[in-house]
Protein backbone atom coordinates (compact mmCIF):
# COMPACT_ATOMS: atom_id res chain seq x y z
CA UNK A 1 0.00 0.00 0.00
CA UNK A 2 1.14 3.24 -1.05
CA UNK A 3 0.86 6.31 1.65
CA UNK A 4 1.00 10.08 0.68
CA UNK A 5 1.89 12.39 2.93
CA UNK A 6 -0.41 13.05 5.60
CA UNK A 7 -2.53 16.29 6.17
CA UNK A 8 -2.51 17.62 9.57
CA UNK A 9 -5.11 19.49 11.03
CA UNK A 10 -4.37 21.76 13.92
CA UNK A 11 -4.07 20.39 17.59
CA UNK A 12 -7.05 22.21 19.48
CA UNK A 13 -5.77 23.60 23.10
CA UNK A 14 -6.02 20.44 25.87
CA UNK A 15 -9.44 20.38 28.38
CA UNK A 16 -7.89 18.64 31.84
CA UNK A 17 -4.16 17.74 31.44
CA UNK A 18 -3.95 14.09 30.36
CA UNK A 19 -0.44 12.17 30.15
CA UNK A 20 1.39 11.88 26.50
CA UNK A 21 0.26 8.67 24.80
CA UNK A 22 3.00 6.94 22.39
CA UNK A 23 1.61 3.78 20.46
CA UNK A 24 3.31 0.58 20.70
CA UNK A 25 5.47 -1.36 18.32
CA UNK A 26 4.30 -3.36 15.52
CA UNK A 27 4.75 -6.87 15.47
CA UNK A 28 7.56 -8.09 13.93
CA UNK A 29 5.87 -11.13 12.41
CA UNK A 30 5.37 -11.31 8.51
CA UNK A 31 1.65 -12.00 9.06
CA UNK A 32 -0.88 -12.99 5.98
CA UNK A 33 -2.09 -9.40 5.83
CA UNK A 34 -5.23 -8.75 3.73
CA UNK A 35 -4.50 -7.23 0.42
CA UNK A 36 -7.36 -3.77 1.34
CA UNK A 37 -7.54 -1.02 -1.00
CA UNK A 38 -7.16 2.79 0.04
CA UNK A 39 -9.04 5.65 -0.51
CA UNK A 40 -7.07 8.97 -0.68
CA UNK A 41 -9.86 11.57 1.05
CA UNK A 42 -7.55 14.30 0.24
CA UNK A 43 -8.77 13.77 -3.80
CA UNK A 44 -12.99 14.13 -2.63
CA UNK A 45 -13.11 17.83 -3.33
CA UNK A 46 -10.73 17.55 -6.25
CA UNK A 47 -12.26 17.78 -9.85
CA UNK A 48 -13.71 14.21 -10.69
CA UNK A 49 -12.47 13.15 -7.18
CA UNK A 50 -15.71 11.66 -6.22
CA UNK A 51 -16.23 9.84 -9.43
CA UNK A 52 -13.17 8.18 -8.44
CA UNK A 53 -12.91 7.65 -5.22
CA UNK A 54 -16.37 6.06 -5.73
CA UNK A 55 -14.92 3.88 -8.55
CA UNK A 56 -12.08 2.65 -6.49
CA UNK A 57 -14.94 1.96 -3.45
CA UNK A 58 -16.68 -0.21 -5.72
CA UNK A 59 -13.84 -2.17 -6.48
CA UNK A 60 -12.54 -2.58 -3.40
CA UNK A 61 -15.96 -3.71 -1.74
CA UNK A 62 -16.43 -6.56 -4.36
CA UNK A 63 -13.83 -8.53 -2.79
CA UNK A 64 -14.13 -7.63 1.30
CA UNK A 65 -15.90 -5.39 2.81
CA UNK A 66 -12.87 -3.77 4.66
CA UNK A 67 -10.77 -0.92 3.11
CA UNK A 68 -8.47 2.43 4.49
CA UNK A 69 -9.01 5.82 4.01
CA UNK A 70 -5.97 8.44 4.80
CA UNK A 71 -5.66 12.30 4.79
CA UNK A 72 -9.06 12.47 6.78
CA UNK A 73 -8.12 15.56 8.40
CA UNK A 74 -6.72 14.71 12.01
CA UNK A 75 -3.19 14.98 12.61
CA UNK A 76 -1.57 11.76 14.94
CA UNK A 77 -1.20 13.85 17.96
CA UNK A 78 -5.47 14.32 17.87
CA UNK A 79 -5.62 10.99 17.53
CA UNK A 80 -3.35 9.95 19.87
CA UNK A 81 -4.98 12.92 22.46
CA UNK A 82 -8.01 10.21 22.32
CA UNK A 83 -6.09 6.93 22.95
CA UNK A 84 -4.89 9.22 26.41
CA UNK A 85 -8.37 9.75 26.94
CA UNK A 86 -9.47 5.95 26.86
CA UNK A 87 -6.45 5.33 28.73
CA UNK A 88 -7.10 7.14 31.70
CA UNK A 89 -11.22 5.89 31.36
CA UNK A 90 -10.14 2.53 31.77
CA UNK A 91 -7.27 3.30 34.63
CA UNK A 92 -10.30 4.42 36.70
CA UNK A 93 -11.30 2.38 39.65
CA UNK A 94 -13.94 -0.24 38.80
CA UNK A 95 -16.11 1.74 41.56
CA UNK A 96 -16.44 4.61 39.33
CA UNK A 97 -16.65 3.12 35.94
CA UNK A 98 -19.43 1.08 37.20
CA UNK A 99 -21.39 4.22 37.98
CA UNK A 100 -21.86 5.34 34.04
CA UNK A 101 -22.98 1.31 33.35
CA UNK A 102 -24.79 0.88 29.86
CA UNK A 103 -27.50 -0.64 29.88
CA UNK A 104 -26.99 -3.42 27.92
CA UNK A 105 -30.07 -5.88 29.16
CA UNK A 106 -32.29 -3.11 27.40
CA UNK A 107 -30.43 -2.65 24.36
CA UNK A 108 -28.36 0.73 25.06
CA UNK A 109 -24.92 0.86 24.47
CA UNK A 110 -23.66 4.36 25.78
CA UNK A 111 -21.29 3.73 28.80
CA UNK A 112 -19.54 1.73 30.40
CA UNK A 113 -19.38 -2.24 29.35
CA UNK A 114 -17.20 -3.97 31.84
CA UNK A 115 -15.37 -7.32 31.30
CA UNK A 116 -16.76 -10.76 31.50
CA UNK A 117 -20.39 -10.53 29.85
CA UNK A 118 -20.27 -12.85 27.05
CA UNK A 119 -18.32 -16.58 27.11
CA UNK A 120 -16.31 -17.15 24.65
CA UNK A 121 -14.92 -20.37 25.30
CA UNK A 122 -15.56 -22.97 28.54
CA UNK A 123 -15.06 -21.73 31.61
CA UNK A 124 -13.30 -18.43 29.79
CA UNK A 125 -15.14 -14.89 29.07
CA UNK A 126 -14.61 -11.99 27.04
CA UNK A 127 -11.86 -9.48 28.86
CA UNK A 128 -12.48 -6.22 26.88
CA UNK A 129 -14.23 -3.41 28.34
CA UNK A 130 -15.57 -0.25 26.23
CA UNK A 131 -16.85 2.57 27.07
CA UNK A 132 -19.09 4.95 24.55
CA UNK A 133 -19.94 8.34 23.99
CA UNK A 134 -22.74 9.43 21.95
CA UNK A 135 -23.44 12.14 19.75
CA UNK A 136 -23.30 15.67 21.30
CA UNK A 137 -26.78 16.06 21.02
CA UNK A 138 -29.92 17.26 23.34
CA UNK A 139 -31.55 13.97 23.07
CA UNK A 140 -28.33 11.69 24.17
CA UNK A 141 -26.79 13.31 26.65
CA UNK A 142 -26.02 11.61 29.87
CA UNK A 143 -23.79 11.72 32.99
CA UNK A 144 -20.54 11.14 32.56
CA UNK A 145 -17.31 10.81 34.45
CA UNK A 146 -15.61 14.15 35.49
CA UNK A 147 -12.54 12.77 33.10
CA UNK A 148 -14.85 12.75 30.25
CA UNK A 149 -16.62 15.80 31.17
CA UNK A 150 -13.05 17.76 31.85
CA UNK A 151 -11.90 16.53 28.33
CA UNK A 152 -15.16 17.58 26.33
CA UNK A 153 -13.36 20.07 24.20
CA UNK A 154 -11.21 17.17 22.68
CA UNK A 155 -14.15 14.65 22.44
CA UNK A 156 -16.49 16.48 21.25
CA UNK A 157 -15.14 18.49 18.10
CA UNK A 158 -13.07 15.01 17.38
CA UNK A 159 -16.14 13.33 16.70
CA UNK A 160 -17.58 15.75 14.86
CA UNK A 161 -15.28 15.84 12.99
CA UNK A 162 -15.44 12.56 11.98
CA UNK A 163 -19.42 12.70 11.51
CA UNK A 164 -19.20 15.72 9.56
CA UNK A 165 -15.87 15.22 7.13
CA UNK A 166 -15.14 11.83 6.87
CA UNK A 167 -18.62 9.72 7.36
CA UNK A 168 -20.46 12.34 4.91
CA UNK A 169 -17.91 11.97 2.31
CA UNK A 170 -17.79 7.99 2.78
CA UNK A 171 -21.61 7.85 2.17
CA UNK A 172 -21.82 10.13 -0.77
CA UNK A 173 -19.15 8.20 -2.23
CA UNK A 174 -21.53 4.72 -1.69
CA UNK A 175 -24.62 6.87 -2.87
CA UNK A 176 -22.52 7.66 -6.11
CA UNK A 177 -22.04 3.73 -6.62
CA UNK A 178 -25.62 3.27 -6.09
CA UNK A 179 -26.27 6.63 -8.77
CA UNK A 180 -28.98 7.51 -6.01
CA UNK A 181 -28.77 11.70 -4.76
CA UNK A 182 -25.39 12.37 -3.24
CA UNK A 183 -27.34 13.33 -0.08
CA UNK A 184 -29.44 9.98 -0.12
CA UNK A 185 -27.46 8.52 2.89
CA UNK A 186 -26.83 12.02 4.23
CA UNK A 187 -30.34 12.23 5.29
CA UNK A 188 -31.30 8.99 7.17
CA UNK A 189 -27.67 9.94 8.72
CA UNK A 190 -28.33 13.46 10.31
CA UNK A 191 -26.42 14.09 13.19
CA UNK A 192 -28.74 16.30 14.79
CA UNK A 193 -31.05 13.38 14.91
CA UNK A 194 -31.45 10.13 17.41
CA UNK A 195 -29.16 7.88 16.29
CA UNK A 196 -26.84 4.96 17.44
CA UNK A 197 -23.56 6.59 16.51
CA UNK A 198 -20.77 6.54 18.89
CA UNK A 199 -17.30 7.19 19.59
CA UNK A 200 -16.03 4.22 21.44
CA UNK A 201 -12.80 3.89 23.70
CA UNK A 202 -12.04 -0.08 23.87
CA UNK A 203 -9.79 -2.00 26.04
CA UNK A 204 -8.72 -5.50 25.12
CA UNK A 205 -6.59 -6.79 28.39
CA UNK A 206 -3.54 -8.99 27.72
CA UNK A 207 -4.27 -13.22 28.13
CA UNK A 208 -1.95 -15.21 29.06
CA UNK A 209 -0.55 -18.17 27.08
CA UNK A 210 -2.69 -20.69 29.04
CA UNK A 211 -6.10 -18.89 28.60
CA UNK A 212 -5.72 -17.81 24.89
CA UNK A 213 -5.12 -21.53 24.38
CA UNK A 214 -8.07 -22.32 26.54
CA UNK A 215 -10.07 -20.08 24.12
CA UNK A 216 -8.24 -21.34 21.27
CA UNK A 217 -6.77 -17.74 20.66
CA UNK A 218 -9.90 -16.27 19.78
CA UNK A 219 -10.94 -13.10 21.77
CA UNK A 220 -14.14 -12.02 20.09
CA UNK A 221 -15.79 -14.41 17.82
CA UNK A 222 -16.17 -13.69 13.79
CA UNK A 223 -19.42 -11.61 13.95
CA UNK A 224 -20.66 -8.22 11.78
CA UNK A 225 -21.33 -4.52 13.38
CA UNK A 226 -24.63 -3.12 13.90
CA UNK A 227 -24.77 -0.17 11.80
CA UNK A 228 -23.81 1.17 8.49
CA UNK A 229 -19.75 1.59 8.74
CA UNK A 230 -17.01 1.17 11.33
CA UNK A 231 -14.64 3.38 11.77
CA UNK A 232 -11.17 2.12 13.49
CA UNK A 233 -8.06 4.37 13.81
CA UNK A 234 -4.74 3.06 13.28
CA UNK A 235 -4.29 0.23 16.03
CA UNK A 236 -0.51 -1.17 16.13
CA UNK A 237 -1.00 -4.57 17.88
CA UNK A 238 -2.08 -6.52 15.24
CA UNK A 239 -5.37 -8.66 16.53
CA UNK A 240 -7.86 -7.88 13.63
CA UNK A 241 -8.65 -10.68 11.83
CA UNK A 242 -11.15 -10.56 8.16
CA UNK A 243 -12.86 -13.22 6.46
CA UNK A 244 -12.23 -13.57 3.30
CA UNK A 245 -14.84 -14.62 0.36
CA UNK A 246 -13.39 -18.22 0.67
CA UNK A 247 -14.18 -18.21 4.53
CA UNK A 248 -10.33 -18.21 5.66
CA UNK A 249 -9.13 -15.42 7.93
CA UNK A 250 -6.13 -12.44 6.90
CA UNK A 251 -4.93 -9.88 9.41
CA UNK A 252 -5.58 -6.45 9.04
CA UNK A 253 -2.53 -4.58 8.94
CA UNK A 254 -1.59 -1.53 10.92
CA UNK A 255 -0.84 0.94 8.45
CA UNK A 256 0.18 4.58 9.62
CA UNK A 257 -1.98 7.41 9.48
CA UNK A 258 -4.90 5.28 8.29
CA UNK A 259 -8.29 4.23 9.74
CA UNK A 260 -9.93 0.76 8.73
CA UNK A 261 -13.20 1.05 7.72
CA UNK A 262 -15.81 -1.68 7.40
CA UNK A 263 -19.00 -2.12 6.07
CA UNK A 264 -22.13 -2.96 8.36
CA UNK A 265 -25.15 -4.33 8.84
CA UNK A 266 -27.51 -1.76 8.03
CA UNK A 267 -25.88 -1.23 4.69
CA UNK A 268 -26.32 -5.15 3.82
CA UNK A 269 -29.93 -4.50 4.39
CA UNK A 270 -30.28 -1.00 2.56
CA UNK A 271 -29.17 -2.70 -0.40
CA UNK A 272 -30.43 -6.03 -0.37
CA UNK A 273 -27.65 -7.65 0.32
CA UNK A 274 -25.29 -5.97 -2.52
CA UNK A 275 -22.82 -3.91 0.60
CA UNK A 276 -22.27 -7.25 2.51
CA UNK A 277 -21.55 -7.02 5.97
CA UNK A 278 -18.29 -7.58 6.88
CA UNK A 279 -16.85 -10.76 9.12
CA UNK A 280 -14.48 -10.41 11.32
CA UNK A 281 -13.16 -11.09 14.64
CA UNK A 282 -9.89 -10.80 17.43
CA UNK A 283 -7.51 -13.29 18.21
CA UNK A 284 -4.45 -13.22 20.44
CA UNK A 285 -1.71 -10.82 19.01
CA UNK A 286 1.59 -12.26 17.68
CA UNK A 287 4.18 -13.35 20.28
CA UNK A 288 6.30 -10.25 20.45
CA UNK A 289 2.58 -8.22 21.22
CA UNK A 290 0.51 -10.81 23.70
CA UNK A 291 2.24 -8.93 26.44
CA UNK A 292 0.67 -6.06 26.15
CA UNK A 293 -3.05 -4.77 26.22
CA UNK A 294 -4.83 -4.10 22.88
CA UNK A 295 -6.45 -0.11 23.43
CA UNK A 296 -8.46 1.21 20.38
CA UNK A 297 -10.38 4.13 19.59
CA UNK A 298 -13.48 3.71 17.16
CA UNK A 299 -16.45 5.37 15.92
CA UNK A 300 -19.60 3.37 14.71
CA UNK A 301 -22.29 4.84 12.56
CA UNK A 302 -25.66 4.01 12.44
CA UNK A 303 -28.66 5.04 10.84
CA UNK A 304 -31.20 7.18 12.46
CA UNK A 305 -33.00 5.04 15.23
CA UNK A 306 -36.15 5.78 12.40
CA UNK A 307 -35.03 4.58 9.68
CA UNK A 308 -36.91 1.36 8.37
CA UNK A 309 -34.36 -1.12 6.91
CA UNK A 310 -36.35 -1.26 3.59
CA UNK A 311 -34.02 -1.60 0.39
CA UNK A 312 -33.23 1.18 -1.53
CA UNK A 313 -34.46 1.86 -5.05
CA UNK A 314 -31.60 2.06 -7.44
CA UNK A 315 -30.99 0.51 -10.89
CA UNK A 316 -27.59 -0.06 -9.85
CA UNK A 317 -29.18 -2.69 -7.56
CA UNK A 318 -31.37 -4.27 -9.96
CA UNK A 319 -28.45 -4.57 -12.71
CA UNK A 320 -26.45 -6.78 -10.77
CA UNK A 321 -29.34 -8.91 -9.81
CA UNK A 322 -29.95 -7.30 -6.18
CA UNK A 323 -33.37 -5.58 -7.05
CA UNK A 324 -35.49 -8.74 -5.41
CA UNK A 325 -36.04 -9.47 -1.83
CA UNK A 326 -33.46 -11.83 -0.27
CA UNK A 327 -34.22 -13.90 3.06
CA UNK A 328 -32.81 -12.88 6.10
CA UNK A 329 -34.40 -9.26 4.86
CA UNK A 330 -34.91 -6.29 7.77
CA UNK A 331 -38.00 -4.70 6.36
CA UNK A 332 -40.63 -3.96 9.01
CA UNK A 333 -37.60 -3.45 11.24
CA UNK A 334 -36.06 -0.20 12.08
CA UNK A 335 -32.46 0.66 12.33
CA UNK A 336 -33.02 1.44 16.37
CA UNK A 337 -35.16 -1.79 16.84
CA UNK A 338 -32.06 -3.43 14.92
CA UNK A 339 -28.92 -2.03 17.50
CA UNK A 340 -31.05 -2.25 20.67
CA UNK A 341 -31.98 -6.33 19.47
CA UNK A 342 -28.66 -6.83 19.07
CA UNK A 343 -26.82 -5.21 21.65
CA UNK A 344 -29.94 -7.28 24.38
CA UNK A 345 -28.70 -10.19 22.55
CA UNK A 346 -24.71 -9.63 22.76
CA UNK A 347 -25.41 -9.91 27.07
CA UNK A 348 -26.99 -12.93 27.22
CA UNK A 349 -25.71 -15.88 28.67
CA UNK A 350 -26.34 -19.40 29.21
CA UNK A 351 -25.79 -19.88 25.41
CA UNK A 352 -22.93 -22.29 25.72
CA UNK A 353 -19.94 -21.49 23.57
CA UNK A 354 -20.18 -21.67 19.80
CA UNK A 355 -18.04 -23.94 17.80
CA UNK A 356 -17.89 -23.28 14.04
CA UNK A 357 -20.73 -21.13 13.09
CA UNK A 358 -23.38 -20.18 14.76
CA UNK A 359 -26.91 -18.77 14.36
CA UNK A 360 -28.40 -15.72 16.49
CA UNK A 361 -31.80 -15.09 16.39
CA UNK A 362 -32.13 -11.30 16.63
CA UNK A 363 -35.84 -9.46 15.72
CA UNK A 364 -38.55 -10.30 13.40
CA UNK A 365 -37.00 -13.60 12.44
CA UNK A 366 -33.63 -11.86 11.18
CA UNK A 367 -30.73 -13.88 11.96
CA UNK A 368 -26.94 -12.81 13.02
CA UNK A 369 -24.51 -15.28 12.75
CA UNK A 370 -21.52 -15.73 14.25
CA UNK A 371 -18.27 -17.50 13.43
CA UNK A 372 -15.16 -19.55 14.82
């Protein structure tokens, strides 16, 4: 992969002092990496930019549904201002974090998710903890802890920033591919409206060699996101895992001054199936990383909570053969129905571990499946 220079926007003045954060090493393992393609934001506004970049999309998406975008407009040290931030979250006592709970029985997801809600293997749960911020909106806000609060200034116009210039240019781009409005995604995707969308801090803690074999070295199972994309800024210990059209597994390299982006859910069902959800899943990071814990910084977007999952009319769609009903469809079912069934569903226990592949019932007979 070839990376140009990257554009740096300027560092905006520090709420409460948080400590320097410096990413870890890569791995040093030659690793099958998955061959992703790269999208170039810095070419959107350019003349016949979008026409490309929308060209290259639709290449890249007929072979995974995973892909990089650089020159998105936040220099490393923003960036790395919010990997301080989840940081110092997660360093709080459990005491606290417990206090700003999601909760997750009832479908919501803004909060705090501690370790050990979902078994992963006998006798061995998940160890990852997130915590999530919603929009800055009315509607969505919520207590918080004084850390967060303090550090508003940096969380707040960071995720706006990736709302407003990089998700509005990745859905125009997929709205192009679809020849639908440029704005057709734009409005089911308002930020001033209810939504799912988040900005997540996430904390994978270190195993050790005797409980990633217990769990076979898998740390979150092969599974698809909720919404319409993912959003994952560069992460150096190298954990992600894609599934490939063949059903084998590549990592997802670490490139710098990227984000991985991958395609969701809600997408899948806004287009009949032709934007497939992407696999993927975490396993235990190389020997020269499993001593160290796996932090990331994310955002997830999802459709307003509104939106009915109905397919889209395009004849892009009915060209290549999408333009009928396919089972598994969402319609009836709204995007918010959709996050808070699946979320309910991700806290349950007393399923047993799955081996191979395994079916989810979720709403309205829709299925999630998840994979080994």
């Amino acid at each position: 992969m070839s990376t140009p220079a990257i554009q740096h926007a300027p560092t905006p003045a520090s709420g409460s002092s948080i400590p320097t954060y410096h990413q870890v090493p890569e791995t040093s393992f030659d690793l099958d990496w998955a061959d992703l393609s790269t999208l170039d934001l810095s070419e959107f506004d350019q003349p016949g930019g979008k026409e490309r970049l929308a060209k290259q999309l639709f290449d890249a998406i007929q072979n995974i549904g995973f892909f990089y975008i650089i020159n998105f407009g936040l220099s490393q040290e923003e960036v790395d201002q919010q990997f301080a931030i989840g940081q110092q979250i997660f360093n709080l006592p459990l005491e606290e974090k417990l206090k700003y709970r999601a909760e997750l029985e009832k479908g919501g997801y803004n909060g705090y998710k501690p370790r050990g809600l979902r078994e992963i293997a006998p006798g061995v749960f998940d160890n990852t903890e997130i915590y999530n911020i919603p929009k800055f909106i009315p509607e969505l806000e919520r207590a918080q802890p004084e850390l967060v609060t303090a550090n508003r200034t940096l969380i707040e116009p960071f995720a706006r920033h990736i709302h407003d210039e990089i998700v509005r240019k990745l859905l125009i781009l997929i709205a192009i591919i679809l020849e639908l409005p440029e704005d057709h995604f734009l409005n089911s995707h308002r930020y001033d409206q209810v939504s799912d969308c988040h900005l997540r801090y996430m904390k994978y803690h270190r195993r050790s060699s005797e409980e990633n074999a217990q769990a076979s070295g898998i740390w979150s199972k092969g599974h698809t996101d909720f919404g319409s994309l993912t959003l994952l800024f560069r992460q150096p210990v190298a954990a992600l895992q894609v599934r490939t059209p063949e059903g084998g597994w590549k990592w997802v390299k670490p490139y710098p001054g990227s984000i991985t982006v991958n395609l969701a859910d809600s997408l899948q069902f806004l287009t009949n199936g032709f934007l497939k959800s992407s696999i993927h899943r975490v396993v235990a990071p190389p020997e020269d990383q499993q001593g160290v814990d796996r932090l990331g910084v994310l955002y997830f977007v999802r459709p307003e909570d509104s939106l009915e999952l109905r397919p889209v009319e395009s004849e892009v769609l009915k060209r290549l053969g999408y333009g009928t009903a396919v089972d598994n469809s969402a319609v009836g079912i709204t995007a918010g129905e959709w996050v808070k069934a699946r979320v309910a569903k991700g806290v349950d226990r007393g399923e047993g571990p799955r081996s191979e592949v395994g079916d989810q019932k979720i709403i309205g007979g829709v299925v999630a499946k998840y994979y080994d």
